[in-house]
Structures are given as structure tokens and as C-alpha cells.
ModelCIF file with pLDDT and N, C-alpha, C, O atoms, coordinates in Angstrom:
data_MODEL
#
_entry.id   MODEL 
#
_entity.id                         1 
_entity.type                       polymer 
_entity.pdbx_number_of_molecules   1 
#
_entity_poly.entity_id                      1 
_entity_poly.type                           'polypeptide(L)' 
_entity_poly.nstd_linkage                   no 
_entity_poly.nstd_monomer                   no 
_entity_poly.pdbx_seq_one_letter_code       
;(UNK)(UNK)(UNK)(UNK)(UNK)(UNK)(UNK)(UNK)(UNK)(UNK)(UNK)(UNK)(UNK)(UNK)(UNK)(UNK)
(UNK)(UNK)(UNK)(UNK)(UNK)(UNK)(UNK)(UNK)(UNK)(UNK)(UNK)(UNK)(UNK)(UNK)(UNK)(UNK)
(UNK)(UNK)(UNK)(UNK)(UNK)(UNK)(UNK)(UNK)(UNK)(UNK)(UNK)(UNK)(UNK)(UNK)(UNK)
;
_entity_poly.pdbx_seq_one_letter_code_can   XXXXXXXXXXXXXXXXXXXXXXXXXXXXXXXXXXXXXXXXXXXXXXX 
_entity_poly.pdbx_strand_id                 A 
#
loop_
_entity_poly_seq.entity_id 
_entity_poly_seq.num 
_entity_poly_seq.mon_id 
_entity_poly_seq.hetero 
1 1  UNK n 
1 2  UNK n 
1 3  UNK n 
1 4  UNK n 
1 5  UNK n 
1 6  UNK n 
1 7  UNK n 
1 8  UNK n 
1 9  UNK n 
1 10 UNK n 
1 11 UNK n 
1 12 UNK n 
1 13 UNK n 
1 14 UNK n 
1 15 UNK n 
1 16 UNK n 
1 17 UNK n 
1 18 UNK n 
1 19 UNK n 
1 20 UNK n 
1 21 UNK n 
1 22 UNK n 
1 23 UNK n 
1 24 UNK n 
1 25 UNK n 
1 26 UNK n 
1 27 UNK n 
1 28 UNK n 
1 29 UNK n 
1 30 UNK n 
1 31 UNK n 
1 32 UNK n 
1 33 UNK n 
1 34 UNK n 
1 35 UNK n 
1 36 UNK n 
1 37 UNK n 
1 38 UNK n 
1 39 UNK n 
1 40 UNK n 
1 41 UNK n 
1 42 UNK n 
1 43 UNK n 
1 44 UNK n 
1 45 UNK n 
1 46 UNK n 
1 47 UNK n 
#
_struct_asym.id          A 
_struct_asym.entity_id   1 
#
loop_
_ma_qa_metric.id 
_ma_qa_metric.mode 
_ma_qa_metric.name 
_ma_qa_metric.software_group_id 
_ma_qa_metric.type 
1 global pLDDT . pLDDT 
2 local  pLDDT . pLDDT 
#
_ma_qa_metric_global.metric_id      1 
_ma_qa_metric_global.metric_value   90.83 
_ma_qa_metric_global.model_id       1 
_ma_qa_metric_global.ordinal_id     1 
#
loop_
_ma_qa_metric_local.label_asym_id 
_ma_qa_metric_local.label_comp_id 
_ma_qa_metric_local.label_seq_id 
_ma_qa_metric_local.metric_id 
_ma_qa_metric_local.metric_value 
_ma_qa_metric_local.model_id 
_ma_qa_metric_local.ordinal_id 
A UNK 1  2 96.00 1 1  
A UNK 2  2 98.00 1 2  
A UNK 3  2 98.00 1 3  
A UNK 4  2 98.00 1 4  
A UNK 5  2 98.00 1 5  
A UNK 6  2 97.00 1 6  
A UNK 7  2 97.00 1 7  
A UNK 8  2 94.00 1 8  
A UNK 9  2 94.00 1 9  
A UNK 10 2 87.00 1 10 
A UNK 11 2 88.00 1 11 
A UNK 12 2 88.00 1 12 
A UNK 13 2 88.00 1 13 
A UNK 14 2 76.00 1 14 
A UNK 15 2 85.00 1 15 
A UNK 16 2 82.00 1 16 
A UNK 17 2 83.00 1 17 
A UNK 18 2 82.00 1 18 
A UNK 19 2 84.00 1 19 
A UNK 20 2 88.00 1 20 
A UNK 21 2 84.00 1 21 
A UNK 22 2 79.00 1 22 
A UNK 23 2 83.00 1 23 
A UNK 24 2 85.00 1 24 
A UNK 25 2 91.00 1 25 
A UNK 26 2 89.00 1 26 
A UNK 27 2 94.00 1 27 
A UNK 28 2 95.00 1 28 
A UNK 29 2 94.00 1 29 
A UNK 30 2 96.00 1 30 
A UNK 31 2 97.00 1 31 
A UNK 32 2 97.00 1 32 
A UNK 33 2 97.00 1 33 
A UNK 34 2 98.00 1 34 
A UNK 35 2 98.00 1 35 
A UNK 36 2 98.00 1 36 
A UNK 37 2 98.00 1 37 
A UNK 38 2 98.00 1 38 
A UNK 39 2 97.00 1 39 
A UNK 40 2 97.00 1 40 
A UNK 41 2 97.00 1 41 
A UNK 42 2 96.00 1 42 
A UNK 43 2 94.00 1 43 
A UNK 44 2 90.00 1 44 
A UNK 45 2 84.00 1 45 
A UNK 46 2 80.00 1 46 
A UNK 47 2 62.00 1 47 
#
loop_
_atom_site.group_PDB 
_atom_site.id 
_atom_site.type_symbol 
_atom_site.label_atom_id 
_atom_site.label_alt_id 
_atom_site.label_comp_id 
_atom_site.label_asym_id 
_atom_site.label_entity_id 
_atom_site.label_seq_id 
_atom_site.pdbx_PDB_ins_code 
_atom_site.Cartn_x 
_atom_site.Cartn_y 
_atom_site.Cartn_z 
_atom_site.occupancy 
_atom_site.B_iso_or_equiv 
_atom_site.pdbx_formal_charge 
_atom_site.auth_seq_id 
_atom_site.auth_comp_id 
_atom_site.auth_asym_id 
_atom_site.auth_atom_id 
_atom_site.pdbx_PDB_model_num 
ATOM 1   N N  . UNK A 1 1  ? -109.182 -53.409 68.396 1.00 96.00 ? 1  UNK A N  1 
ATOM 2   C CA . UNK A 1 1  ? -108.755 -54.312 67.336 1.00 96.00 ? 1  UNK A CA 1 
ATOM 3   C C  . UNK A 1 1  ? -107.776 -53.590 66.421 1.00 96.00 ? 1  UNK A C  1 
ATOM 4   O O  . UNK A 1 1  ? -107.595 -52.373 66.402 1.00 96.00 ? 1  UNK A O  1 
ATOM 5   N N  . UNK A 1 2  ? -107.180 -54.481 65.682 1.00 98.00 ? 2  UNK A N  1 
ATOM 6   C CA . UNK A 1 2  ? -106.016 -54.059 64.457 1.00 98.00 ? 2  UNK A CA 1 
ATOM 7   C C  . UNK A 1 2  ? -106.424 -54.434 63.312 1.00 98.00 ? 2  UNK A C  1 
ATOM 8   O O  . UNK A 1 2  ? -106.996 -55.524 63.320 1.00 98.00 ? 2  UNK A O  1 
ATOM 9   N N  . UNK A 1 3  ? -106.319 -53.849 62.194 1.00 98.00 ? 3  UNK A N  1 
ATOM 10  C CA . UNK A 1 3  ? -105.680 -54.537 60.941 1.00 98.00 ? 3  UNK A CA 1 
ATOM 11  C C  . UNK A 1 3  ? -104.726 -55.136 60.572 1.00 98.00 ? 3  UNK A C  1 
ATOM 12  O O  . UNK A 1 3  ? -103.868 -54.263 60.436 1.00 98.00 ? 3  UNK A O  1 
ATOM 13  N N  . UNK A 1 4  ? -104.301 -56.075 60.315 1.00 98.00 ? 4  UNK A N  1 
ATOM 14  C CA . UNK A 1 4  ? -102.952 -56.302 59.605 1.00 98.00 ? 4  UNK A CA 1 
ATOM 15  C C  . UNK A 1 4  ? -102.852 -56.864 58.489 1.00 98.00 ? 4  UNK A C  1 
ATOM 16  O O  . UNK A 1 4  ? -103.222 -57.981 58.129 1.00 98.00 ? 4  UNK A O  1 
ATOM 17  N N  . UNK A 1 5  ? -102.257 -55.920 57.862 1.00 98.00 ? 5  UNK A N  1 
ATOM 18  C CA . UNK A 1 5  ? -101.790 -56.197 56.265 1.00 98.00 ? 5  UNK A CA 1 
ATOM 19  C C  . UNK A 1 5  ? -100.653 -57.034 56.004 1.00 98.00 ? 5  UNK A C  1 
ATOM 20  O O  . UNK A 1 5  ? -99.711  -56.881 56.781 1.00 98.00 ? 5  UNK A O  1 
ATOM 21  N N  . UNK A 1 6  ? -100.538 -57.785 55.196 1.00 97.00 ? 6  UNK A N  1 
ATOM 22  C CA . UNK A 1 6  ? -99.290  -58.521 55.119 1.00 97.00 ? 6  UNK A CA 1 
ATOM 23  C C  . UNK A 1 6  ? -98.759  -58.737 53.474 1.00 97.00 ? 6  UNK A C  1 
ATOM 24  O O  . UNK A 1 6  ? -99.454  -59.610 52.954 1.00 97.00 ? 6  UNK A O  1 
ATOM 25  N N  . UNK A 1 7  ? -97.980  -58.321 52.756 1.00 97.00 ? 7  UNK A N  1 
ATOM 26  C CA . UNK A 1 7  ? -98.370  -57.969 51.788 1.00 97.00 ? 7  UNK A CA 1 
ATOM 27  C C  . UNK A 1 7  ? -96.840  -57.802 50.866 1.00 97.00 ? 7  UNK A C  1 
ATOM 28  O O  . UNK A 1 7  ? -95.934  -57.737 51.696 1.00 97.00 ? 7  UNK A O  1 
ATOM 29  N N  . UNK A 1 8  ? -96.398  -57.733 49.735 1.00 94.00 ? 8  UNK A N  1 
ATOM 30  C CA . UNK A 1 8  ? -95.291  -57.968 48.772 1.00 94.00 ? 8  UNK A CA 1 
ATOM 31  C C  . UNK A 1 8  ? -95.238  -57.304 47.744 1.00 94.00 ? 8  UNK A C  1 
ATOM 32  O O  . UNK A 1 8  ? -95.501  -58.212 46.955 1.00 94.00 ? 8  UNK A O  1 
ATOM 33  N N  . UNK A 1 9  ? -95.102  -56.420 47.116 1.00 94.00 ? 9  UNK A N  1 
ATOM 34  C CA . UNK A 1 9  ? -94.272  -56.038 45.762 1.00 94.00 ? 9  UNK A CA 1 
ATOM 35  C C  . UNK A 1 9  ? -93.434  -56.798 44.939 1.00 94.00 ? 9  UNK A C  1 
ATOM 36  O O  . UNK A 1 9  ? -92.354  -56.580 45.488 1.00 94.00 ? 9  UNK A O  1 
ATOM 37  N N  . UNK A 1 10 ? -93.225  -57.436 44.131 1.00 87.00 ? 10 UNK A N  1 
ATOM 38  C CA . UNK A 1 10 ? -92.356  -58.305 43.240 1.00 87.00 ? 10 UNK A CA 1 
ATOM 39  C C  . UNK A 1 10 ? -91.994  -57.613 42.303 1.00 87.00 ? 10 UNK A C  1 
ATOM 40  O O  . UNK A 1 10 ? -92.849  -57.099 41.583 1.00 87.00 ? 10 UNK A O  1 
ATOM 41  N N  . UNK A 1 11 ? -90.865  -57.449 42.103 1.00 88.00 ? 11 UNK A N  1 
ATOM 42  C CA . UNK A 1 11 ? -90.361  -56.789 40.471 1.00 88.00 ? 11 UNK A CA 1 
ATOM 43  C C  . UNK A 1 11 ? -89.466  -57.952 39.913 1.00 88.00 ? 11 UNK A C  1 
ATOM 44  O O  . UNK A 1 11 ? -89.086  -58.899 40.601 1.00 88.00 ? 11 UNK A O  1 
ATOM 45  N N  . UNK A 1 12 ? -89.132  -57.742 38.390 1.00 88.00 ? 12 UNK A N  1 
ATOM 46  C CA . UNK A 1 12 ? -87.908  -58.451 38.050 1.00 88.00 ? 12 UNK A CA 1 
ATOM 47  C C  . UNK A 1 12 ? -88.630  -59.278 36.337 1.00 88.00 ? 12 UNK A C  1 
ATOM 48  O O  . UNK A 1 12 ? -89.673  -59.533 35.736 1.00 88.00 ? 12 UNK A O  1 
ATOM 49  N N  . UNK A 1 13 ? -87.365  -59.365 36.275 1.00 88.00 ? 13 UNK A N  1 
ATOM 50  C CA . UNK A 1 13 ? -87.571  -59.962 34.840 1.00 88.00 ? 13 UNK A CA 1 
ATOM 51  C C  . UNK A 1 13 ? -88.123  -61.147 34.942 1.00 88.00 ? 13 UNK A C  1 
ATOM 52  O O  . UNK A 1 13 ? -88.925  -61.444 34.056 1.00 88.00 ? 13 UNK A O  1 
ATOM 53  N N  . UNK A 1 14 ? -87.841  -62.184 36.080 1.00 76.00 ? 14 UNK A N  1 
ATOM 54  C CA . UNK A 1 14 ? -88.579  -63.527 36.273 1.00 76.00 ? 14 UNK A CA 1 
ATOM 55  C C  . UNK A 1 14 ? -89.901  -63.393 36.997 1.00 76.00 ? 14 UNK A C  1 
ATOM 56  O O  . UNK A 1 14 ? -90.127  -64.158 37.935 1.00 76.00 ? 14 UNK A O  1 
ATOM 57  N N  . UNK A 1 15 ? -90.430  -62.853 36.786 1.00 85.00 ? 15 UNK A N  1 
ATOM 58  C CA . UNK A 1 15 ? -91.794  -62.092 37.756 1.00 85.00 ? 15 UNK A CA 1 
ATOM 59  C C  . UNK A 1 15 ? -92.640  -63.334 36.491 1.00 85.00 ? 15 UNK A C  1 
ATOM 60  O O  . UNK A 1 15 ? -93.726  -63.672 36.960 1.00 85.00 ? 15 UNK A O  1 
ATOM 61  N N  . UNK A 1 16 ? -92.408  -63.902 35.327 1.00 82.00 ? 16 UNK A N  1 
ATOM 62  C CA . UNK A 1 16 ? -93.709  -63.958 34.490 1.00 82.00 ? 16 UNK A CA 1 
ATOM 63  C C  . UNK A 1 16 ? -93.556  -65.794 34.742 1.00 82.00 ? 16 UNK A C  1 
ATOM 64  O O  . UNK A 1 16 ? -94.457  -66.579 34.446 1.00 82.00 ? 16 UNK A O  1 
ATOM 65  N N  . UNK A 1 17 ? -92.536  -66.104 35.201 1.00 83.00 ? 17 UNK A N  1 
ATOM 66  C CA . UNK A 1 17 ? -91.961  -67.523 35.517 1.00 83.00 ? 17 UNK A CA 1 
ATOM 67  C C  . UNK A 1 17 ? -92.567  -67.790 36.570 1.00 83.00 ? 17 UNK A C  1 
ATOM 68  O O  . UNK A 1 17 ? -93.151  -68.874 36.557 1.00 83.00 ? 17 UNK A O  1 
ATOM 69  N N  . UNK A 1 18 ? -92.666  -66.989 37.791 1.00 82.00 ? 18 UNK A N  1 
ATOM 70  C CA . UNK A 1 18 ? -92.793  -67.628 39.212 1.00 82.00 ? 18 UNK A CA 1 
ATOM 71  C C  . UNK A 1 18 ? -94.341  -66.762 39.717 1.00 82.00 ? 18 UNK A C  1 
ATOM 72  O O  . UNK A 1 18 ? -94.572  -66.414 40.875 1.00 82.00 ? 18 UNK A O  1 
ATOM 73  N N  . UNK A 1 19 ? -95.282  -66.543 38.516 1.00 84.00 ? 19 UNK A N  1 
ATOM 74  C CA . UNK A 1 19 ? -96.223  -65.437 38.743 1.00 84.00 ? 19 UNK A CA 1 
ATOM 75  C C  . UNK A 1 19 ? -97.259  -66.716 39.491 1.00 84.00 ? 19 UNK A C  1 
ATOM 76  O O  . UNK A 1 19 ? -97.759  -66.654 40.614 1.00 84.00 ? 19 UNK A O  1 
ATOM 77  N N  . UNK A 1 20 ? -97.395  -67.891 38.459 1.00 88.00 ? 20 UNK A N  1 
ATOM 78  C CA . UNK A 1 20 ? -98.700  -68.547 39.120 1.00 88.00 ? 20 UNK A CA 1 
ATOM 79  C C  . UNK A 1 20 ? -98.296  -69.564 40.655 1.00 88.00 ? 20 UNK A C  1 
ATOM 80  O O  . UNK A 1 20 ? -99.218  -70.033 41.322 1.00 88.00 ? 20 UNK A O  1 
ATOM 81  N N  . UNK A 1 21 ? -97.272  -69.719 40.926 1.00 84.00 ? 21 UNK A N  1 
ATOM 82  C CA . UNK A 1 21 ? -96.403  -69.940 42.032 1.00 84.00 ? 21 UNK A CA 1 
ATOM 83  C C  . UNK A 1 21 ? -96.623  -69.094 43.249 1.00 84.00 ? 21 UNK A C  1 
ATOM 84  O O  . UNK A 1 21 ? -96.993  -69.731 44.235 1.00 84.00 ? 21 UNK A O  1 
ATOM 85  N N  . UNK A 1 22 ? -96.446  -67.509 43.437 1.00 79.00 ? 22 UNK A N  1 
ATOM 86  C CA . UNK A 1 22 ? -96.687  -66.702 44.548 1.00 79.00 ? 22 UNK A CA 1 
ATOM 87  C C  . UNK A 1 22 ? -98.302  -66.183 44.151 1.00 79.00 ? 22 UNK A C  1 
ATOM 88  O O  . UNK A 1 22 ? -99.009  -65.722 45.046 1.00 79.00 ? 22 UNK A O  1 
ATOM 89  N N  . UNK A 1 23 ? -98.858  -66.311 42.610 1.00 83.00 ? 23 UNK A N  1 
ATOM 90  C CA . UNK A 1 23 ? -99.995  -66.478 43.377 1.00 83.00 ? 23 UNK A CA 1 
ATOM 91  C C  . UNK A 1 23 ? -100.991 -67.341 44.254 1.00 83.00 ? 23 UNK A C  1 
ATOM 92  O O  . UNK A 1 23 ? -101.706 -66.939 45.173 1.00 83.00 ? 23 UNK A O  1 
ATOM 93  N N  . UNK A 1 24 ? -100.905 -68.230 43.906 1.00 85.00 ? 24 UNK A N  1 
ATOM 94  C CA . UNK A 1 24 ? -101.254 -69.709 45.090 1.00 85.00 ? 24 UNK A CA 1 
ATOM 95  C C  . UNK A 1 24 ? -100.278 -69.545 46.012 1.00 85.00 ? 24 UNK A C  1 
ATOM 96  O O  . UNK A 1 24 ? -100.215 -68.629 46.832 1.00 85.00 ? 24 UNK A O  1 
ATOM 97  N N  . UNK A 1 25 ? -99.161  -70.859 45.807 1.00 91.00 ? 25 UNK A N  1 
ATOM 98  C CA . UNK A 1 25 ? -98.338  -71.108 47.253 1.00 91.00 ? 25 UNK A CA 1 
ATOM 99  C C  . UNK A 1 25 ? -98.199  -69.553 48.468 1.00 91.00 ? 25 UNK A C  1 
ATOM 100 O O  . UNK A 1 25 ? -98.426  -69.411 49.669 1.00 91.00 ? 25 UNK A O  1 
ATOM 101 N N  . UNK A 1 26 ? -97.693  -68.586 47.315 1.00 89.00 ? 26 UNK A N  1 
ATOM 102 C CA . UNK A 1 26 ? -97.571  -67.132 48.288 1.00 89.00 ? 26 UNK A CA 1 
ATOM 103 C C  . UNK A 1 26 ? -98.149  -66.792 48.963 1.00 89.00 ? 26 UNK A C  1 
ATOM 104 O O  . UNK A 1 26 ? -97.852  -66.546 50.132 1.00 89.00 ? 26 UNK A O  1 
ATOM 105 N N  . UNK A 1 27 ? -99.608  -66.616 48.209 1.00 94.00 ? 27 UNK A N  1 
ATOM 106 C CA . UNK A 1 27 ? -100.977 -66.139 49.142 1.00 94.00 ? 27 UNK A CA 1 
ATOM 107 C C  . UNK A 1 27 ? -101.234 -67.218 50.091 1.00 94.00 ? 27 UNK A C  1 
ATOM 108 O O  . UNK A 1 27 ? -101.455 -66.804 51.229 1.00 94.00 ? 27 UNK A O  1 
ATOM 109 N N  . UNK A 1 28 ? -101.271 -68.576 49.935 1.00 95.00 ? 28 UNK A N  1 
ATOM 110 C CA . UNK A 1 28 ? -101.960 -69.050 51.065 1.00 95.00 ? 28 UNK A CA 1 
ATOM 111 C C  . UNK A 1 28 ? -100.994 -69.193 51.778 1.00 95.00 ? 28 UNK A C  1 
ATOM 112 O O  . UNK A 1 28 ? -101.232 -69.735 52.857 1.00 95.00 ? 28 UNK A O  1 
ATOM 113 N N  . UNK A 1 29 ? -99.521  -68.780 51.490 1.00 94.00 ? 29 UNK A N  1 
ATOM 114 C CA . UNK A 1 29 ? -98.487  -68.483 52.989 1.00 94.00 ? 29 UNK A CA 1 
ATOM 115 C C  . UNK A 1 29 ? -98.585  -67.629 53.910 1.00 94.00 ? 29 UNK A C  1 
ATOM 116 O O  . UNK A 1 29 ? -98.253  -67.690 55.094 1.00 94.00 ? 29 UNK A O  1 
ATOM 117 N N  . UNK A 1 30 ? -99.263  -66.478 53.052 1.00 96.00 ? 30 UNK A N  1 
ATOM 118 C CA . UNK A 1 30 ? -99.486  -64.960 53.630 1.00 96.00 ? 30 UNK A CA 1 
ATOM 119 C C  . UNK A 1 30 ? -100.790 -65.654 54.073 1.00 96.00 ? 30 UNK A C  1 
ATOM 120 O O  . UNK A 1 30 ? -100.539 -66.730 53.529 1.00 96.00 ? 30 UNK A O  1 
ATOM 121 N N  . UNK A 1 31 ? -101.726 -65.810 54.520 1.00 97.00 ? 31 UNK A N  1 
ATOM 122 C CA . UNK A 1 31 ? -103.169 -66.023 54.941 1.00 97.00 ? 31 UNK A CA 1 
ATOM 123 C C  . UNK A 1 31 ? -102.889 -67.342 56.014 1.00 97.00 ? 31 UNK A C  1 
ATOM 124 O O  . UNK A 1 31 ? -103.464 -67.403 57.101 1.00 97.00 ? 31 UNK A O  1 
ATOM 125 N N  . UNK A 1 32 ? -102.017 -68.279 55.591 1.00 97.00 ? 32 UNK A N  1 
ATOM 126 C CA . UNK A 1 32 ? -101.433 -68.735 56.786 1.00 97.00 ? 32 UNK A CA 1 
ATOM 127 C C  . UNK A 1 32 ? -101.028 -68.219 57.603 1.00 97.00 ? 32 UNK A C  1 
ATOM 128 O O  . UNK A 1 32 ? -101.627 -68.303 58.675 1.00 97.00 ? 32 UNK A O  1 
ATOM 129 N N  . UNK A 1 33 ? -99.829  -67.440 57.512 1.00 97.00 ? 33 UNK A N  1 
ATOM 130 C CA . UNK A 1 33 ? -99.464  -66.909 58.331 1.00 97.00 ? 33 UNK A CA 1 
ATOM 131 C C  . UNK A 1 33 ? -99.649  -66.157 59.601 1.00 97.00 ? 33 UNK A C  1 
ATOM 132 O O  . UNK A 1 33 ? -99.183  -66.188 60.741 1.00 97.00 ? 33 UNK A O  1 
ATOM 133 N N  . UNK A 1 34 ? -101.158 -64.970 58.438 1.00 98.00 ? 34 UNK A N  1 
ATOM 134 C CA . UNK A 1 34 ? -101.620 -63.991 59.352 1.00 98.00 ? 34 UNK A CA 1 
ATOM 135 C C  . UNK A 1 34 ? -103.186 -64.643 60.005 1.00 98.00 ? 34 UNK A C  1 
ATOM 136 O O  . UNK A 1 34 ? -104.082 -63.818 60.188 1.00 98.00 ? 34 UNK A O  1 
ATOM 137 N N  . UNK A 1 35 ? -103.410 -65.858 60.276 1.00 98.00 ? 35 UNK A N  1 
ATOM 138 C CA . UNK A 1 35 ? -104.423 -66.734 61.013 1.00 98.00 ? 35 UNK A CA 1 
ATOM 139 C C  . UNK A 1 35 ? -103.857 -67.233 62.004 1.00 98.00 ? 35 UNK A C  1 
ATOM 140 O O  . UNK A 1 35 ? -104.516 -67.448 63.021 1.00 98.00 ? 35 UNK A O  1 
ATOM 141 N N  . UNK A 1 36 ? -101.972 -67.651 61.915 1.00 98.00 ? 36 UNK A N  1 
ATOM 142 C CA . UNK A 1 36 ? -101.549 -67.787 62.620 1.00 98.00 ? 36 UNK A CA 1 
ATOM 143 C C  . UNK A 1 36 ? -101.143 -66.740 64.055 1.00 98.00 ? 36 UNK A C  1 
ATOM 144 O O  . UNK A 1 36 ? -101.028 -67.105 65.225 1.00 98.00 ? 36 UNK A O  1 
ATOM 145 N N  . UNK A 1 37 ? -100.965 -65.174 63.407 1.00 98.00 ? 37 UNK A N  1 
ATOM 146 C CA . UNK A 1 37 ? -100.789 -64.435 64.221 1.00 98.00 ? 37 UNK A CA 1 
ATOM 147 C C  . UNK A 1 37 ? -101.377 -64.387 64.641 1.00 98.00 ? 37 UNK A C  1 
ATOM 148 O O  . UNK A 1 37 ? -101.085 -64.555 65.825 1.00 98.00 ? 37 UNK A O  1 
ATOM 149 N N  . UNK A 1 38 ? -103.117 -64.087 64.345 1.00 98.00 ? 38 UNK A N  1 
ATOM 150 C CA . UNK A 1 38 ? -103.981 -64.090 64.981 1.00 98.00 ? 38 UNK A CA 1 
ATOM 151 C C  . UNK A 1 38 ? -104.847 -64.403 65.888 1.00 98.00 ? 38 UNK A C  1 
ATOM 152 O O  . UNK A 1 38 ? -105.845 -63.799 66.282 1.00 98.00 ? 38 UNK A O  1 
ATOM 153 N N  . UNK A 1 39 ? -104.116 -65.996 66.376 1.00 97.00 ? 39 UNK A N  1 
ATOM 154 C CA . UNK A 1 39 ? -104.662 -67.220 67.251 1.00 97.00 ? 39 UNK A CA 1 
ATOM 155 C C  . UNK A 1 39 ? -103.515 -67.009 68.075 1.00 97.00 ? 39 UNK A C  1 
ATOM 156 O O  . UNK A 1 39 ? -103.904 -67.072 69.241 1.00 97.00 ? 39 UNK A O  1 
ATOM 157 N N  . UNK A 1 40 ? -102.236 -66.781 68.024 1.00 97.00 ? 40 UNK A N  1 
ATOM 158 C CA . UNK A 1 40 ? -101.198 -66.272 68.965 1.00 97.00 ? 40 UNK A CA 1 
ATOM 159 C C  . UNK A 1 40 ? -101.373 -65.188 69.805 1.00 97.00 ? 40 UNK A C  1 
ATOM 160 O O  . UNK A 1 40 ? -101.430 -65.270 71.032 1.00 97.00 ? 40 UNK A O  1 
ATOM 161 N N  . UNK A 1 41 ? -101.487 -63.838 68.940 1.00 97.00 ? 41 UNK A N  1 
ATOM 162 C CA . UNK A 1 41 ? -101.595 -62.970 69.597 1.00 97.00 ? 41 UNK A CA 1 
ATOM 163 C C  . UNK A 1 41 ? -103.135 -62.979 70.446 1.00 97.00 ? 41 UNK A C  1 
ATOM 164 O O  . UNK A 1 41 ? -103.047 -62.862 71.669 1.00 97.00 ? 41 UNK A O  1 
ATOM 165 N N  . UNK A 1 42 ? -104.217 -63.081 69.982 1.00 96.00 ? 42 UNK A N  1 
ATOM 166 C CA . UNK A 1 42 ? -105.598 -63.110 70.692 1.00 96.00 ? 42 UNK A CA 1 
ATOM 167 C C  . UNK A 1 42 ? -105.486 -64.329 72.033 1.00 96.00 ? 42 UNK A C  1 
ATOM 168 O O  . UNK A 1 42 ? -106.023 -63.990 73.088 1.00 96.00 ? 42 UNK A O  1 
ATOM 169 N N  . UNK A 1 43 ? -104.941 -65.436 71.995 1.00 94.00 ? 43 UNK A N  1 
ATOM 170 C CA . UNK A 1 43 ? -104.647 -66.170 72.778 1.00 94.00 ? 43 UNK A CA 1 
ATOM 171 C C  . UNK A 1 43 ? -103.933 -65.881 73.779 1.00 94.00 ? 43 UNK A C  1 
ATOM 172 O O  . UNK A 1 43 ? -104.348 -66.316 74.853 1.00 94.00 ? 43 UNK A O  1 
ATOM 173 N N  . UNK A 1 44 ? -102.312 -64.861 73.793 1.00 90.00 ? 44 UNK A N  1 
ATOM 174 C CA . UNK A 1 44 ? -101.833 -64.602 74.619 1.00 90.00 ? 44 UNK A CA 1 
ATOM 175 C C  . UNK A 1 44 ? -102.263 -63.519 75.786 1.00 90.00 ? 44 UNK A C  1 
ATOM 176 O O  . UNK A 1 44 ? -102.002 -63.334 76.974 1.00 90.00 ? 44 UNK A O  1 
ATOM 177 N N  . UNK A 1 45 ? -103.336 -62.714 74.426 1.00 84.00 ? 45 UNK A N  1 
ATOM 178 C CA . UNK A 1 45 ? -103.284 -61.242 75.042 1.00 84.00 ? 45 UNK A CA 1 
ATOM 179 C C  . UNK A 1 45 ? -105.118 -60.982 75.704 1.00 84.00 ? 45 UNK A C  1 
ATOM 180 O O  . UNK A 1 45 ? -105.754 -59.978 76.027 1.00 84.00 ? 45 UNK A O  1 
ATOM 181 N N  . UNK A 1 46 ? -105.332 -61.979 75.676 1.00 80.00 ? 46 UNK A N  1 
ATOM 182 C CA . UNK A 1 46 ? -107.088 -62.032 75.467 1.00 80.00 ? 46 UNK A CA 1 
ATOM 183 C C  . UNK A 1 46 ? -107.484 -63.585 76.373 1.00 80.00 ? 46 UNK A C  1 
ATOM 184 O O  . UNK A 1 46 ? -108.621 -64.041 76.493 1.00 80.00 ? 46 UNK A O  1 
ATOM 185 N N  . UNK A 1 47 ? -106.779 -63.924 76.685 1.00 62.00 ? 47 UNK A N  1 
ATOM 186 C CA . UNK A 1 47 ? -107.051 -65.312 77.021 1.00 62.00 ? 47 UNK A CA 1 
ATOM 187 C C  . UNK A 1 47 ? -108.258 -64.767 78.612 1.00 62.00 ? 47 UNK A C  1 
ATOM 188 O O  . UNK A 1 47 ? -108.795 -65.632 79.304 1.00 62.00 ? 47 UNK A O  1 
#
């Protein structure tokens, strides 16, 4: 098995504008995402 991290740093002066934005929409893109890899790759490689 693997870990995979998937993960962002944000800097910037608009960081305090778009903070409650990438925390919701962002995260559940990132957690989408990596459920998605996870049913891809285990599916292709594991089937």
C-alpha cells in the first residue's frame, strides 16, 4: 500500500478573502479527488 498526500500552501494578501472558500470547496476537491484516485488506481491494478 501507499500513502498519498495531496495537499497546498497558500500565501498572499487575499489569503483572508478566499480562506472560508478553499477551506470547504478546496478540501472536499482534494478528498474528491484522492477517492477518486483511489478507485482508479485499485481497480486497474488490483482488479
Amino acid at each position: 500500500t501507499i500513502t498519498f498526500y495531496h495537499q497546498e500552501k497558500f500565501s498572499g494578501i487575499l489569503i483572508p478573502i478566499f480562506r472560508k472558500k478553499l477551506e470547504s470547496q478546496t478540501v472536499q476537491g482534494f478528498n474528491a479527488m484522492n477517492k477518486k484516485l483511489k478507485e482508479v488506481v485499485e481497480k486497474k491494478y488490483n482488479s
